[in-house]
PDB file of N, CA and C in Angstrom:
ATOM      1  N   UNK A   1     -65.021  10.714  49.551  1.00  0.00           N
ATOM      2  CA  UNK A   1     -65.195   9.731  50.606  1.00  0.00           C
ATOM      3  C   UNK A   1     -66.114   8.627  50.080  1.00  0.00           C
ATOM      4  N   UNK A   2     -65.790   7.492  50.403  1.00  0.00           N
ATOM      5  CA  UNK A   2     -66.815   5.859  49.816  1.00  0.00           C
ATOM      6  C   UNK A   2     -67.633   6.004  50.900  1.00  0.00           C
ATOM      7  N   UNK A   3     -68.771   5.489  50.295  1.00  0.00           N
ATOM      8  CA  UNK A   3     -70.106   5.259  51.159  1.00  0.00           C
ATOM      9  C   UNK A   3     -70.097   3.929  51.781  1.00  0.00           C
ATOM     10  N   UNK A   4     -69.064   2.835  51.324  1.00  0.00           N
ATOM     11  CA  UNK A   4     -69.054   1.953  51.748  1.00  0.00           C
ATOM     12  C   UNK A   4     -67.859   2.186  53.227  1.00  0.00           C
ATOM     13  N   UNK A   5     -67.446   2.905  52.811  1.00  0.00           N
ATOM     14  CA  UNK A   5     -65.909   2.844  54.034  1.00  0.00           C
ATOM     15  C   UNK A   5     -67.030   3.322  55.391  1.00  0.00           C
ATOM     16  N   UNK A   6     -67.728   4.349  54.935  1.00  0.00           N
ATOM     17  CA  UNK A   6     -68.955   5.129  55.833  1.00  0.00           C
ATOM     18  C   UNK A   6     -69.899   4.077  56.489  1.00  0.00           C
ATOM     19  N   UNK A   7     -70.112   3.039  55.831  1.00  0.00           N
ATOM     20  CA  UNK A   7     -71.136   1.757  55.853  1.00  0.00           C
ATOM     21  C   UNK A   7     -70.426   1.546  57.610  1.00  0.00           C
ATOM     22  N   UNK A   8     -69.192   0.618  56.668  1.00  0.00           N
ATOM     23  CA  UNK A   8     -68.393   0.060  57.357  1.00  0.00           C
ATOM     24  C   UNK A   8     -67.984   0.647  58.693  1.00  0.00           C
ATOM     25  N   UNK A   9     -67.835   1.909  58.972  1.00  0.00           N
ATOM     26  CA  UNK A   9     -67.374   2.588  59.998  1.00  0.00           C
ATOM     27  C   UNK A   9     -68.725   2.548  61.188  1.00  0.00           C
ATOM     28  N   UNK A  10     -69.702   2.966  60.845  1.00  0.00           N
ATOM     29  CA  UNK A  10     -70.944   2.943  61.517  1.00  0.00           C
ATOM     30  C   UNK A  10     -70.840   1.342  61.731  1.00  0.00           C
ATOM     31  N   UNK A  11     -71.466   0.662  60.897  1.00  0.00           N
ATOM     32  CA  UNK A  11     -71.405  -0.906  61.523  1.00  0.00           C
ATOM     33  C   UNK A  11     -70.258  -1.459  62.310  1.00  0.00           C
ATOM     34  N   UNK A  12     -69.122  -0.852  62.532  1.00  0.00           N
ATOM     35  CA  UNK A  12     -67.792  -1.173  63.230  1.00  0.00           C
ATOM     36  C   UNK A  12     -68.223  -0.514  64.909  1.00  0.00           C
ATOM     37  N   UNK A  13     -68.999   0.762  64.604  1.00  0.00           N
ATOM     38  CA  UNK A  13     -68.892   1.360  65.609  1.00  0.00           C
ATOM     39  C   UNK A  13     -69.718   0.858  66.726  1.00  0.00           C
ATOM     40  N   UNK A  14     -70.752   0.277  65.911  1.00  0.00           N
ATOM     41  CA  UNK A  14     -71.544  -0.409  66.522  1.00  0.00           C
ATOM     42  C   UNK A  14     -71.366  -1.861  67.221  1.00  0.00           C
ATOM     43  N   UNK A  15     -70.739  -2.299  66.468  1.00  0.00           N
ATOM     44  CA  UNK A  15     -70.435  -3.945  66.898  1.00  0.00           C
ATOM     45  C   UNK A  15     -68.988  -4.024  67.247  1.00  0.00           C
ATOM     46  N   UNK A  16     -68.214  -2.952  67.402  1.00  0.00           N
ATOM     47  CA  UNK A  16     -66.655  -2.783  67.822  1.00  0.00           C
ATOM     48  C   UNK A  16     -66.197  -4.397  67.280  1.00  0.00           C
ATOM     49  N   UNK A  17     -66.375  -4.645  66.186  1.00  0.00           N
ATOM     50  CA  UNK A  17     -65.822  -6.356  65.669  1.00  0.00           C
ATOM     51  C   UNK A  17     -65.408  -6.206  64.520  1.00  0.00           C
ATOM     52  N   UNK A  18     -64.396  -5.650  64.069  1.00  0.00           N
ATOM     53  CA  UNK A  18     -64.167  -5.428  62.622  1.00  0.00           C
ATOM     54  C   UNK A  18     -64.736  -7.097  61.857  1.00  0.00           C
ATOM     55  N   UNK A  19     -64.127  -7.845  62.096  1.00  0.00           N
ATOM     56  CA  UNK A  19     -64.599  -8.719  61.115  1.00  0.00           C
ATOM     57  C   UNK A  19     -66.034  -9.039  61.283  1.00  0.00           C
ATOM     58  N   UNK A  20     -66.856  -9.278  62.501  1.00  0.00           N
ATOM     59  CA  UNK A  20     -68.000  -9.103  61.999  1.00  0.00           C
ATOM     60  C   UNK A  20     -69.295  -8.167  61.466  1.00  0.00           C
ATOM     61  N   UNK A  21     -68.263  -6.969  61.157  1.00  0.00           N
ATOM     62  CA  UNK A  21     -68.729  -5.951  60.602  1.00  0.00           C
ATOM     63  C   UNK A  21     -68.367  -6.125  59.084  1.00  0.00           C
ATOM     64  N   UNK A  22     -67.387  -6.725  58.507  1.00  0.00           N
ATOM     65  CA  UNK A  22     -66.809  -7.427  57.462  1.00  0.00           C
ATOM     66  C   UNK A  22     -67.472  -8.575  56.686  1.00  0.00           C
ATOM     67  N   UNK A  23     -67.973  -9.364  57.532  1.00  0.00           N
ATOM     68  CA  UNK A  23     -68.916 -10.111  57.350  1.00  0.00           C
ATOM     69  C   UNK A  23     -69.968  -9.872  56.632  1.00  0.00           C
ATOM     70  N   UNK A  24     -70.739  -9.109  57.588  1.00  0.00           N
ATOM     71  CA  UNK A  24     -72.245  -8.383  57.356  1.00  0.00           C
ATOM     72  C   UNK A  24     -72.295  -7.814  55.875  1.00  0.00           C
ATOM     73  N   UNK A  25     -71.546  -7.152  56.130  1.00  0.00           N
ATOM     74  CA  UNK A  25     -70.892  -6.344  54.532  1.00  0.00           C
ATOM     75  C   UNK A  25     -70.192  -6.722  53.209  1.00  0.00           C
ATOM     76  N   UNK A  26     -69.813  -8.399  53.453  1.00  0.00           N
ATOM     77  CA  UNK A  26     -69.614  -9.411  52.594  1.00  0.00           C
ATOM     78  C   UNK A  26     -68.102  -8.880  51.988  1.00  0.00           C
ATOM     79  N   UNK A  27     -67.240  -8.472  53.150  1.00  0.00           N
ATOM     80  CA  UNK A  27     -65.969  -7.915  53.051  1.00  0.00           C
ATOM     81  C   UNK A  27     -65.013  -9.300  53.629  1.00  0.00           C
ATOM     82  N   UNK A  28     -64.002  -9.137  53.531  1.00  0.00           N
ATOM     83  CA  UNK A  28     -63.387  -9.913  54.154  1.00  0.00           C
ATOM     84  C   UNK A  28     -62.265  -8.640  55.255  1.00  0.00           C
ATOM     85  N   UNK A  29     -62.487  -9.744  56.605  1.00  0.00           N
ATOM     86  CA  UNK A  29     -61.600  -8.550  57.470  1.00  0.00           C
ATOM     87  C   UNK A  29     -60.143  -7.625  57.384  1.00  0.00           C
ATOM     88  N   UNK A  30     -59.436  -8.110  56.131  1.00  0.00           N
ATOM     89  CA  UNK A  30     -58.143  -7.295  55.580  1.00  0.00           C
ATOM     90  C   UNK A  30     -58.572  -6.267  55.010  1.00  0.00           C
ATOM     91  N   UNK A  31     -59.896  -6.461  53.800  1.00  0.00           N
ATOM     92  CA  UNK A  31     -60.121  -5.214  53.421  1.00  0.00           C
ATOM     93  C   UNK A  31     -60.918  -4.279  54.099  1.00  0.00           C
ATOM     94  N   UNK A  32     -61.997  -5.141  55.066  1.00  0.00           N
ATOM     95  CA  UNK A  32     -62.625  -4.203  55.733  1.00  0.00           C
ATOM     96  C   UNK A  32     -61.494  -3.039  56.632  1.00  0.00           C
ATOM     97  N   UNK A  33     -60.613  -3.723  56.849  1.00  0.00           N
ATOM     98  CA  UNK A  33     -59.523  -3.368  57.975  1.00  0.00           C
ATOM     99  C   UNK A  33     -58.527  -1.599  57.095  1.00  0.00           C
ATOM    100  N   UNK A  34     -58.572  -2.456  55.956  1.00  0.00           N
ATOM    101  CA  UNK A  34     -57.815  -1.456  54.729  1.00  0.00           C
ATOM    102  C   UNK A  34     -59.018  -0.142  54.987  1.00  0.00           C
ATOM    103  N   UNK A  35     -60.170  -0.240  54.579  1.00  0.00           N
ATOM    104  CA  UNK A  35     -61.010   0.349  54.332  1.00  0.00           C
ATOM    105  C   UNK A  35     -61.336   1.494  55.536  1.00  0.00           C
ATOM    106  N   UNK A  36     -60.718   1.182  56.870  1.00  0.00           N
ATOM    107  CA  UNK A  36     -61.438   2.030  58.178  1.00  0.00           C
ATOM    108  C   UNK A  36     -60.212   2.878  58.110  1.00  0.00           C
ATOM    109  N   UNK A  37     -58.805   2.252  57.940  1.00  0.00           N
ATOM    110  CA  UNK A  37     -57.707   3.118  57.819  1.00  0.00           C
ATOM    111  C   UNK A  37     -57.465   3.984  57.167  1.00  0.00           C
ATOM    112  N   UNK A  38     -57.961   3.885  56.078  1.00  0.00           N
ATOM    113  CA  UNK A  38     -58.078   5.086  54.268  1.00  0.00           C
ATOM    114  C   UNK A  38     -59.161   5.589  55.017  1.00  0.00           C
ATOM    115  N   UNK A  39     -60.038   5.423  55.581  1.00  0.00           N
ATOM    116  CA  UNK A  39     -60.549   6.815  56.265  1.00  0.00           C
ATOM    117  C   UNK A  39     -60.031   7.467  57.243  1.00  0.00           C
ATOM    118  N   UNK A  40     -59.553   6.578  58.570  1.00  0.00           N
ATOM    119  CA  UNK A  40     -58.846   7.652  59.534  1.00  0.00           C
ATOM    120  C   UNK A  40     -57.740   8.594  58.640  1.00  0.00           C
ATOM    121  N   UNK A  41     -57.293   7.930  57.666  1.00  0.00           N
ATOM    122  CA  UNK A  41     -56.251   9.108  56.788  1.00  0.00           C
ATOM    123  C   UNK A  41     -56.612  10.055  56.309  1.00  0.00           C
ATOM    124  N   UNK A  42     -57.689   9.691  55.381  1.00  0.00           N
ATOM    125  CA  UNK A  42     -58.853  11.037  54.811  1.00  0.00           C
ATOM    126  C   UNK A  42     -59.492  12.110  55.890  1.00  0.00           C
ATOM    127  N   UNK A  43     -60.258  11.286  56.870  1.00  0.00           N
ATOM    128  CA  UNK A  43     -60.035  12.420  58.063  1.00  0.00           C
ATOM    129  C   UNK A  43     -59.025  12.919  58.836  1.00  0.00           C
ATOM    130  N   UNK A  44     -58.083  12.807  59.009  1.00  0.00           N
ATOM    131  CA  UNK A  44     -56.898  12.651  59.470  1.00  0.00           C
ATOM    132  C   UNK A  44     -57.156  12.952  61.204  1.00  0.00           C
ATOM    133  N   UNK A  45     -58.110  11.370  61.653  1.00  0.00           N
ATOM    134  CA  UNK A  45     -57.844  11.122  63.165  1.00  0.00           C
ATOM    135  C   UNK A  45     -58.527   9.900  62.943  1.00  0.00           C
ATOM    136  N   UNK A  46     -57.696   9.447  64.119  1.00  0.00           N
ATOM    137  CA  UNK A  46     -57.985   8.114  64.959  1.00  0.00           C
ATOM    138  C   UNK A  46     -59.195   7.639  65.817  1.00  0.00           C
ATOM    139  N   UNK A  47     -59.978   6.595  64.241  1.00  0.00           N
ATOM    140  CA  UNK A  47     -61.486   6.007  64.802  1.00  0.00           C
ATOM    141  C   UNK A  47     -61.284   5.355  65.790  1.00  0.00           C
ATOM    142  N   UNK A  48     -60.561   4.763  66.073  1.00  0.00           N
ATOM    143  CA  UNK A  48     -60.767   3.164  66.614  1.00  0.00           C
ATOM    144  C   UNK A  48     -59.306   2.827  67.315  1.00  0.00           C
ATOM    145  N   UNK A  49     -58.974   2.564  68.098  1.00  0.00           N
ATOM    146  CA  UNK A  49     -58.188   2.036  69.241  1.00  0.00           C
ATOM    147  C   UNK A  49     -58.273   0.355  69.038  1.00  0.00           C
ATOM    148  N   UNK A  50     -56.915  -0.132  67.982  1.00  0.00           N
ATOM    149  CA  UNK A  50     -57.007  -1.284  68.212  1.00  0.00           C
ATOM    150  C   UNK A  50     -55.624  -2.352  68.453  1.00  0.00           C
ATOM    151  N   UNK A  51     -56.067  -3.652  69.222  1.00  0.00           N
ATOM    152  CA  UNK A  51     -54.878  -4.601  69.511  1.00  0.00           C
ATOM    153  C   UNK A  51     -55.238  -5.915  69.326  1.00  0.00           C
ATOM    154  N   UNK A  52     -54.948  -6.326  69.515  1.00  0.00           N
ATOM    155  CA  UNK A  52     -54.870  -7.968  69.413  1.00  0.00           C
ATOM    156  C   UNK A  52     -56.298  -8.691  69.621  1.00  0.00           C
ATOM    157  N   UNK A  53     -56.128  -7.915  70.696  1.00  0.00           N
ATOM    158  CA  UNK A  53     -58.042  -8.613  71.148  1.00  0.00           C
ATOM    159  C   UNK A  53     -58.994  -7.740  71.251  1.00  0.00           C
ATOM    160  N   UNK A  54     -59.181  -6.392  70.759  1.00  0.00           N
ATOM    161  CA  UNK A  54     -60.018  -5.453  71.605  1.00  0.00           C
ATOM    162  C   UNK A  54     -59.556  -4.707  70.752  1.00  0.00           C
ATOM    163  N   UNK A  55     -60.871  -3.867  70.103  1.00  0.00           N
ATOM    164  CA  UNK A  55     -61.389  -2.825  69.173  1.00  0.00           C
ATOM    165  C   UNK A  55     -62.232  -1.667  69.973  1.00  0.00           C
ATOM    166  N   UNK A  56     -61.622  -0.373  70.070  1.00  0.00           N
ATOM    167  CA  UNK A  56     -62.534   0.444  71.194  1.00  0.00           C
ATOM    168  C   UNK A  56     -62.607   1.793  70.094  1.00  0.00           C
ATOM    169  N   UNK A  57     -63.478   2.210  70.334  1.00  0.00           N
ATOM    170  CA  UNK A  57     -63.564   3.439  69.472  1.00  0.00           C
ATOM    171  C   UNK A  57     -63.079   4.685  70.451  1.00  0.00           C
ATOM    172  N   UNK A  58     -62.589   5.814  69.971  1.00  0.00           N
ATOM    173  CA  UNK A  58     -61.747   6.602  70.252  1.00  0.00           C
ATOM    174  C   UNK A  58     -63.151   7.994  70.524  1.00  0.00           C
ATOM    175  N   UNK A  59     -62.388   8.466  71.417  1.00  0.00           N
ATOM    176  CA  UNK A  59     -63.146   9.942  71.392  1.00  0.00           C
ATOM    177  C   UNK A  59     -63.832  10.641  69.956  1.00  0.00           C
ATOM    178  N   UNK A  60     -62.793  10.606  69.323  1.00  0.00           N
ATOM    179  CA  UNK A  60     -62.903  11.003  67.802  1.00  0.00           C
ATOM    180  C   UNK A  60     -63.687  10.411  67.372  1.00  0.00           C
ATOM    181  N   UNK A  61     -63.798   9.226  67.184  1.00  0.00           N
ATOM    182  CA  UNK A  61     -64.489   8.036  66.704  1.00  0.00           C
ATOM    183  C   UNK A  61     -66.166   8.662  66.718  1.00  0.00           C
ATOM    184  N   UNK A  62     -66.564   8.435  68.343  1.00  0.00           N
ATOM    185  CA  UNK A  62     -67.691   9.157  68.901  1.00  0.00           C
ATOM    186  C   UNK A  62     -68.003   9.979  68.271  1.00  0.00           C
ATOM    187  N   UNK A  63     -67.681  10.905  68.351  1.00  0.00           N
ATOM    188  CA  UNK A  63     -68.174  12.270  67.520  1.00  0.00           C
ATOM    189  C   UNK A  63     -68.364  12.359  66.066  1.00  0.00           C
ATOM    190  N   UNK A  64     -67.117  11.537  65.227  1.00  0.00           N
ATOM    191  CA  UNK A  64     -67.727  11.273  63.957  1.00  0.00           C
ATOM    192  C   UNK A  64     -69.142   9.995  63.400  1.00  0.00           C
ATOM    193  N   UNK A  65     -69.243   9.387  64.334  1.00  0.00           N
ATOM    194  CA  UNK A  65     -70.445   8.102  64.449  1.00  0.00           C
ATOM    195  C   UNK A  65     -71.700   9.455  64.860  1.00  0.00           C
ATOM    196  N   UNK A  66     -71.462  10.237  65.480  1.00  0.00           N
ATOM    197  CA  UNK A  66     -72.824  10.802  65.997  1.00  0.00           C
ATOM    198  C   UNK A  66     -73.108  11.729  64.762  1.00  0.00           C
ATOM    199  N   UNK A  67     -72.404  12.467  63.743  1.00  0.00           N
ATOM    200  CA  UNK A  67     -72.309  13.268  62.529  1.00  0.00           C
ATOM    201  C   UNK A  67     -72.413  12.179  61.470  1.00  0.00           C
ATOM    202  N   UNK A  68     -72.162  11.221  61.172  1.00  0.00           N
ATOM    203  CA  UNK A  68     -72.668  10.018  60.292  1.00  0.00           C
ATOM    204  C   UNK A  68     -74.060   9.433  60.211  1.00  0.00           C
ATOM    205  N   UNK A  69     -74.636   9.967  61.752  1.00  0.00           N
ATOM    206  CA  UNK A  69     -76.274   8.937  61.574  1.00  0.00           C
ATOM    207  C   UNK A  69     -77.383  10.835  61.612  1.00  0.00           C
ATOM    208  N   UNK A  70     -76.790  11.650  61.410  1.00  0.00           N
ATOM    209  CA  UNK A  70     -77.346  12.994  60.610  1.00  0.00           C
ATOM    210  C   UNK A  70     -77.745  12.970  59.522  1.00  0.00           C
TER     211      UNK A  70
END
């Protein structure tokens, strides 16, 4: 697992803004975007609930953000 994808996931979770979590992290939002997905795969569940306008983190999500700041 990347420590950066881990970065990225916590700072996402927090600011539910992929790109300005992308930002912060001097990512650009495709790869940050690449980067949250190669983890929901590696874990195999669904961080983040997303559409067009609105980034929500998922039940799952929760529980892995609360085991990340351990």
């Amino acid at each position: 697992m990347n420590i950066k994808d881990l970065t990225l996931f916590v700072r996402t979770a927090q600011t539910c803004n992929i790109t300005a979590s992308a930002l912060q992290l001097e990512m650009s939002p495709a790869a940050a975007s690449a980067a949250l997905k190669r983890l929901e795969k590696q874990l195999g569940v669904q961080l983040f609930i997303r559409s067009t306008r609105k980034l929500r983190i998922t039940a799952e999500g929760e529980r892995y953000s609360v085991q990340c700041w351990r």
